[in-house]
C-alpha atoms as a PDB file:
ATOM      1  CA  UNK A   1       0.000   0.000   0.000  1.00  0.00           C
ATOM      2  CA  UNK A   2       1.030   3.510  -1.184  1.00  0.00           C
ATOM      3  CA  UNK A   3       2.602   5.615   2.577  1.00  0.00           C
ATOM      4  CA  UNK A   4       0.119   7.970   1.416  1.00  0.00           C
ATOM      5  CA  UNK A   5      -2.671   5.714   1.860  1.00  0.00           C
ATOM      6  CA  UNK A   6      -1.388   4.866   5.559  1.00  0.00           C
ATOM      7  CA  UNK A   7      -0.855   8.393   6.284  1.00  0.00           C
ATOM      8  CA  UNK A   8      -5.012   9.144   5.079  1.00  0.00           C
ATOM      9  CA  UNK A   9      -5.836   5.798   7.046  1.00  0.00           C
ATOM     10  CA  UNK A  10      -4.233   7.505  10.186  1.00  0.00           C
ATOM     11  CA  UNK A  11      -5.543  10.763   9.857  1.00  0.00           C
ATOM     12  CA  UNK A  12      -9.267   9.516   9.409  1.00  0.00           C
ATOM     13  CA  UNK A  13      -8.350   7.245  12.510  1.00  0.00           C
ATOM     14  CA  UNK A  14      -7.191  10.463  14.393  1.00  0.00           C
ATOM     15  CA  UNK A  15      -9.643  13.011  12.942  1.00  0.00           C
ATOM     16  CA  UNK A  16     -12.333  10.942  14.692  1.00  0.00           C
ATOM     17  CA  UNK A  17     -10.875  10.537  17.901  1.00  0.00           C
ATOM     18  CA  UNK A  18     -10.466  14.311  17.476  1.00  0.00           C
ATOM     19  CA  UNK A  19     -14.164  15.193  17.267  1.00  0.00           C
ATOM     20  CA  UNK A  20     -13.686  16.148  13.833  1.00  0.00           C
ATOM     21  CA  UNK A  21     -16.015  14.230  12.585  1.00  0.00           C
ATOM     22  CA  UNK A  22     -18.797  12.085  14.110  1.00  0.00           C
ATOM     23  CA  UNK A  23     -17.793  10.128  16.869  1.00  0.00           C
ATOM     24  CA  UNK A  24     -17.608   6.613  16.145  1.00  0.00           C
ATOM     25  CA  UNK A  25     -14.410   4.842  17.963  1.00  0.00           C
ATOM     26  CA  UNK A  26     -15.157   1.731  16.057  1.00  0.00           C
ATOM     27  CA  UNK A  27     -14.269   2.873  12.729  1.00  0.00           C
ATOM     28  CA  UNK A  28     -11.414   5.147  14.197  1.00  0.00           C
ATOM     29  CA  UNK A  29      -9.788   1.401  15.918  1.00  0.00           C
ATOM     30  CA  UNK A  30     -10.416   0.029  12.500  1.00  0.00           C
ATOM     31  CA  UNK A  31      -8.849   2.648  10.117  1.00  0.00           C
ATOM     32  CA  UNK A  32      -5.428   2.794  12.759  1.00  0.00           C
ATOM     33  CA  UNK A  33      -5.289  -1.161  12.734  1.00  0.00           C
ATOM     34  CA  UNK A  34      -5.393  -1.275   9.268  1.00  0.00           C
ATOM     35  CA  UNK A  35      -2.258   1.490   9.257  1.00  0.00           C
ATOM     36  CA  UNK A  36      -1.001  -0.241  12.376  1.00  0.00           C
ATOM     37  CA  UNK A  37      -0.972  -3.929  10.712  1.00  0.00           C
ATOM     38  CA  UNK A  38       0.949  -2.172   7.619  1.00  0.00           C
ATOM     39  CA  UNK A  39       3.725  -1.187   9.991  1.00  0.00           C
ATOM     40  CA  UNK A  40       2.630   2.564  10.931  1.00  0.00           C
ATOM     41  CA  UNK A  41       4.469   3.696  14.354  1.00  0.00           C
ATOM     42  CA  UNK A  42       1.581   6.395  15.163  1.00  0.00           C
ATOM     43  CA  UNK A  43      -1.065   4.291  14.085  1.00  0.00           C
ATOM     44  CA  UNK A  44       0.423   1.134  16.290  1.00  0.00           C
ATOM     45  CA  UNK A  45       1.013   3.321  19.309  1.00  0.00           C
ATOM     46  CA  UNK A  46      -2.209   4.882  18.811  1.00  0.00           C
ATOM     47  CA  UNK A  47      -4.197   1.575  18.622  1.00  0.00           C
ATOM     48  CA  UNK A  48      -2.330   0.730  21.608  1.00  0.00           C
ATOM     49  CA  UNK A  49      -4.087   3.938  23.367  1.00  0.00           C
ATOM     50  CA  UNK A  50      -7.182   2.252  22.589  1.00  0.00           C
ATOM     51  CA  UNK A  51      -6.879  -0.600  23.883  1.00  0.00           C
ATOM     52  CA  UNK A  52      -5.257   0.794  26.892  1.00  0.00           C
ATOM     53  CA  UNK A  53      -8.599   3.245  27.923  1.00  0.00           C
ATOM     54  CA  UNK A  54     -11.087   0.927  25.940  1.00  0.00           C
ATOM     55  CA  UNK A  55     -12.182   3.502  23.672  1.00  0.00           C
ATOM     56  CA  UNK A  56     -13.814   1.782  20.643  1.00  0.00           C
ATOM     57  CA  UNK A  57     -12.174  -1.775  21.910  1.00  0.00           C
ATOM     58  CA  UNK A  58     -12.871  -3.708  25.494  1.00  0.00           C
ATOM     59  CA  UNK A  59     -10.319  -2.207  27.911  1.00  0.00           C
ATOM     60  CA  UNK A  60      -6.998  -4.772  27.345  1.00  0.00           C
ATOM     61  CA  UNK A  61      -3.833  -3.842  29.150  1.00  0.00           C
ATOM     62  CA  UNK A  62      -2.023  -6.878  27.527  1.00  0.00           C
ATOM     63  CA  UNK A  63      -3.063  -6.236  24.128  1.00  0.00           C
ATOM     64  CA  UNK A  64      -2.016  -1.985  24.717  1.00  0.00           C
ATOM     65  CA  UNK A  65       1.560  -3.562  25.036  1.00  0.00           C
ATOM     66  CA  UNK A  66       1.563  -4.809  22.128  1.00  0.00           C
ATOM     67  CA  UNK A  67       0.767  -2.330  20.074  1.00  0.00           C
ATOM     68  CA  UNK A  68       2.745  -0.476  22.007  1.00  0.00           C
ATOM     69  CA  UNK A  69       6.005  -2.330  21.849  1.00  0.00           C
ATOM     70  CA  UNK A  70       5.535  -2.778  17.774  1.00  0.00           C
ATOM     71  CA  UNK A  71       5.604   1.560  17.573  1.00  0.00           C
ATOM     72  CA  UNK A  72       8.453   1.821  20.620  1.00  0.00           C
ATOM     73  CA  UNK A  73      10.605  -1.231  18.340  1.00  0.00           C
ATOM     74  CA  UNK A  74      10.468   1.327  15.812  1.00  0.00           C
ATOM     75  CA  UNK A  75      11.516   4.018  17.649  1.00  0.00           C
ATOM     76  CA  UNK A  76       8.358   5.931  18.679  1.00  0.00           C
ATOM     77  CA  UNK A  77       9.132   7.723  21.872  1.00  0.00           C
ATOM     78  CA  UNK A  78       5.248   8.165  23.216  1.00  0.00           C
ATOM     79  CA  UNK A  79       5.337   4.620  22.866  1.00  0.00           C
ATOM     80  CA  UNK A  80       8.550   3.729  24.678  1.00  0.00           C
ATOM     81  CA  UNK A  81       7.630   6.422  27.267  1.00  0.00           C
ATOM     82  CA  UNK A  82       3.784   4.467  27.614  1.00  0.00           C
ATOM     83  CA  UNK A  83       5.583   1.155  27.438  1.00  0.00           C
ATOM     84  CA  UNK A  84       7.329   2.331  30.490  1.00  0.00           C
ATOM     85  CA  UNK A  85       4.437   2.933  32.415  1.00  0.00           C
ATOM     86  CA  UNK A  86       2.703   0.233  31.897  1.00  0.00           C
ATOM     87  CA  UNK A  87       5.739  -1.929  33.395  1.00  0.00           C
ATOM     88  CA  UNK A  88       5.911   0.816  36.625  1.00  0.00           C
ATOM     89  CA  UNK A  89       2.137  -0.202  36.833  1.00  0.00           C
ATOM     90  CA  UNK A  90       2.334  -3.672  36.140  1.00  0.00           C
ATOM     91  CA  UNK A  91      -0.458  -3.405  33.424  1.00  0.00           C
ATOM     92  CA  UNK A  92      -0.887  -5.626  30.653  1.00  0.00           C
ATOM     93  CA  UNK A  93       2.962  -6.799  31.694  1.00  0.00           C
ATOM     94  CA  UNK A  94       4.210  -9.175  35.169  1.00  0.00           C
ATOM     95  CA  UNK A  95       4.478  -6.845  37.829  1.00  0.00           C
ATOM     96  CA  UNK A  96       7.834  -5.682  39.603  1.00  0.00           C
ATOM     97  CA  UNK A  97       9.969  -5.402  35.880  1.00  0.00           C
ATOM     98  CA  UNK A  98      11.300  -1.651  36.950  1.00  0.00           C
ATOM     99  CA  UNK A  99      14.436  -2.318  35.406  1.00  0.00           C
ATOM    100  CA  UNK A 100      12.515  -2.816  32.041  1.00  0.00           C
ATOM    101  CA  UNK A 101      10.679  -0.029  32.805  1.00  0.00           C
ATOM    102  CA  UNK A 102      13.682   2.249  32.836  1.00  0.00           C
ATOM    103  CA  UNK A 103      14.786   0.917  29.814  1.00  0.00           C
ATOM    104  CA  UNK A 104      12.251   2.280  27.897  1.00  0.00           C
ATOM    105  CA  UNK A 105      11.979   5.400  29.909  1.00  0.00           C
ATOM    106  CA  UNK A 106      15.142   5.848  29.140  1.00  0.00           C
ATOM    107  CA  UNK A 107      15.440   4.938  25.267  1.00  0.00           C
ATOM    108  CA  UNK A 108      12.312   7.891  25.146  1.00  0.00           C
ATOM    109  CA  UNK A 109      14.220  10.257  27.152  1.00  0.00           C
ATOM    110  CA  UNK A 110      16.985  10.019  24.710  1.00  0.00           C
ATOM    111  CA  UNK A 111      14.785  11.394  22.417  1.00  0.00           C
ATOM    112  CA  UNK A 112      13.656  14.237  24.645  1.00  0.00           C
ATOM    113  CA  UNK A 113      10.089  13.091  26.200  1.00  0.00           C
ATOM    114  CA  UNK A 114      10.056  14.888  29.171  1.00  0.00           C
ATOM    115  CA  UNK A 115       7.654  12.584  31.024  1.00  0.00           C
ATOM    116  CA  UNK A 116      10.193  10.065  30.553  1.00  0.00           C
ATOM    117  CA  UNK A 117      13.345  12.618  31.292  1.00  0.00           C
ATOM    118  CA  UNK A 118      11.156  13.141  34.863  1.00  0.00           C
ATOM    119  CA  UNK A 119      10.457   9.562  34.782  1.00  0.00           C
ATOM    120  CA  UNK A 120      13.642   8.092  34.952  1.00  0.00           C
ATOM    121  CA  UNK A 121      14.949  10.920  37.043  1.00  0.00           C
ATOM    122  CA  UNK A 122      12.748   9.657  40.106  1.00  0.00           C
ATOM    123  CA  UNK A 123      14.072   6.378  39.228  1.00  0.00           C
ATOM    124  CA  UNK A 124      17.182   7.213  39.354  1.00  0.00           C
ATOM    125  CA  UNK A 125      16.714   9.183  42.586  1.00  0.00           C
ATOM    126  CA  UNK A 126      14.693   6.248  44.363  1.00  0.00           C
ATOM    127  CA  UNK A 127      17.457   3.344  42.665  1.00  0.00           C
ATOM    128  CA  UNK A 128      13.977   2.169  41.000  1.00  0.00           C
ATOM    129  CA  UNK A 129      15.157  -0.490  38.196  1.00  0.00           C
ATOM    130  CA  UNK A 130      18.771   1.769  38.303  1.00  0.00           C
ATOM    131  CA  UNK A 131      21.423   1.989  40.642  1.00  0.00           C
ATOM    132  CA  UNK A 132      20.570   5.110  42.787  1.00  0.00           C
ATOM    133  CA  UNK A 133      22.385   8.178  41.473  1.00  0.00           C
ATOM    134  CA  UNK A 134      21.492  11.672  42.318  1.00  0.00           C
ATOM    135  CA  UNK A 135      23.531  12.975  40.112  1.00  0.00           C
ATOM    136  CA  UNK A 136      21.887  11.440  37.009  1.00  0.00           C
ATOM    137  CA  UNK A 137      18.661  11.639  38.803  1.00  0.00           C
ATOM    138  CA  UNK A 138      19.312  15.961  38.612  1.00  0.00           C
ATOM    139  CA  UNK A 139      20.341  15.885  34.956  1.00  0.00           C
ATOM    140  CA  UNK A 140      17.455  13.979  33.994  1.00  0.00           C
ATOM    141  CA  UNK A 141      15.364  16.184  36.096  1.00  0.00           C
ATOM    142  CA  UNK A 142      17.141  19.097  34.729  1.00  0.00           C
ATOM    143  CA  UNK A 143      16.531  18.244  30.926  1.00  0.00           C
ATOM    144  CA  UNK A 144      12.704  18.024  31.585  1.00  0.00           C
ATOM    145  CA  UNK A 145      12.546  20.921  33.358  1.00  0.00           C
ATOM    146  CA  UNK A 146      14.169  22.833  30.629  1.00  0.00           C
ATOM    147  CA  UNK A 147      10.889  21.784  28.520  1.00  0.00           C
ATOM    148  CA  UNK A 148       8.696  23.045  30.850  1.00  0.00           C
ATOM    149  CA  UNK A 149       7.658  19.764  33.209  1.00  0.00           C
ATOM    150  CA  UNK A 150       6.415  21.369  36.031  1.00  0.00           C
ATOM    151  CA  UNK A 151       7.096  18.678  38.316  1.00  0.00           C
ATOM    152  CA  UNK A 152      10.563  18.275  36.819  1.00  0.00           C
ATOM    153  CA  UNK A 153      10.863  21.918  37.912  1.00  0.00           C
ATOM    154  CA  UNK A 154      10.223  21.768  41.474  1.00  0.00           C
ATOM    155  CA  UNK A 155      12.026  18.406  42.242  1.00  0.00           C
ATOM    156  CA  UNK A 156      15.426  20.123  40.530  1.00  0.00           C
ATOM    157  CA  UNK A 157      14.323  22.825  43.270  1.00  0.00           C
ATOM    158  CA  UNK A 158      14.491  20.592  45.948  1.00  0.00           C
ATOM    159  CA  UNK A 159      16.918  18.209  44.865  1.00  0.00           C
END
């Protein structure tokens, strides 16, 4: 299929979870699995969205993940960042995997999320799935905080 045809697929997909046009999450989740099935990052982490808040799908933790982990493979931070979370929270993954958790908060970071940036700053200050290290705890801190993260903000203030 043309990328152009994915891209259109995704938008359509998008533009109705928007409000855009008429609300109707079913053939939103259909338009981003087709996208997501042809390999589409956005459309995979976005179907993974779905299935984590059970909008137009039951509510399934386990199959979020794996929509999730197809667009963070590929290097899509929001999904890396989400992938993350749903190992702090033990959600559609075995609970207690921190250290895989800061894996992927940390492969997002890299690419400037600052959720993840904060994220693996606290783990990093707590010695969550890291070795504690308050120096790397404050740089991470600091690099969200230069985006604007609130929270990022006061913990470098207190730190």
């Amino acid at each position: 299929m043309d990328p152009e045809d994915v891209r259109g697929m995704i938008r359509r997909g998008l533009a109705r979870n928007d409000g855009r046009v008429p609300d109707d999450e079913a053939d939103a989740v259909k338009q981003l699995r087709r996208a997501a099935e042809l390999g589409d990052a956005e459309a995979q982490y976005n179907l993974g969205v779905h299935y984590r808040e059970g909008d137009g799908v039951p509510q399934d933790y386990v199959t979020a993940v794996v929509w999730f982990r197809k667009a963070a493979d590929l290097g899509y931070a929001q999904a890396q960042y989400n992938l993350g979370v749903a190992y702090v929270e033990g959600n559609g993954v075995p609970p207690g995997c921190t250290d895989e958790a800061a894996v992927w908060f940390r492969k997002a970071a890299e690419q400037g999320c600052a959720d993840a940036q904060y994220n693996l700053a606290i783990s990093y200050a707590k010695g969550v799935g890291v070795p504690q290290d308050l120096v790397e705890s404050a740089e991470w801190f600091r690099k969200a905080a230069e985006q604007g993260h609130v929270r990022a903000q006061y913990n470098l203030g207190v730190s």
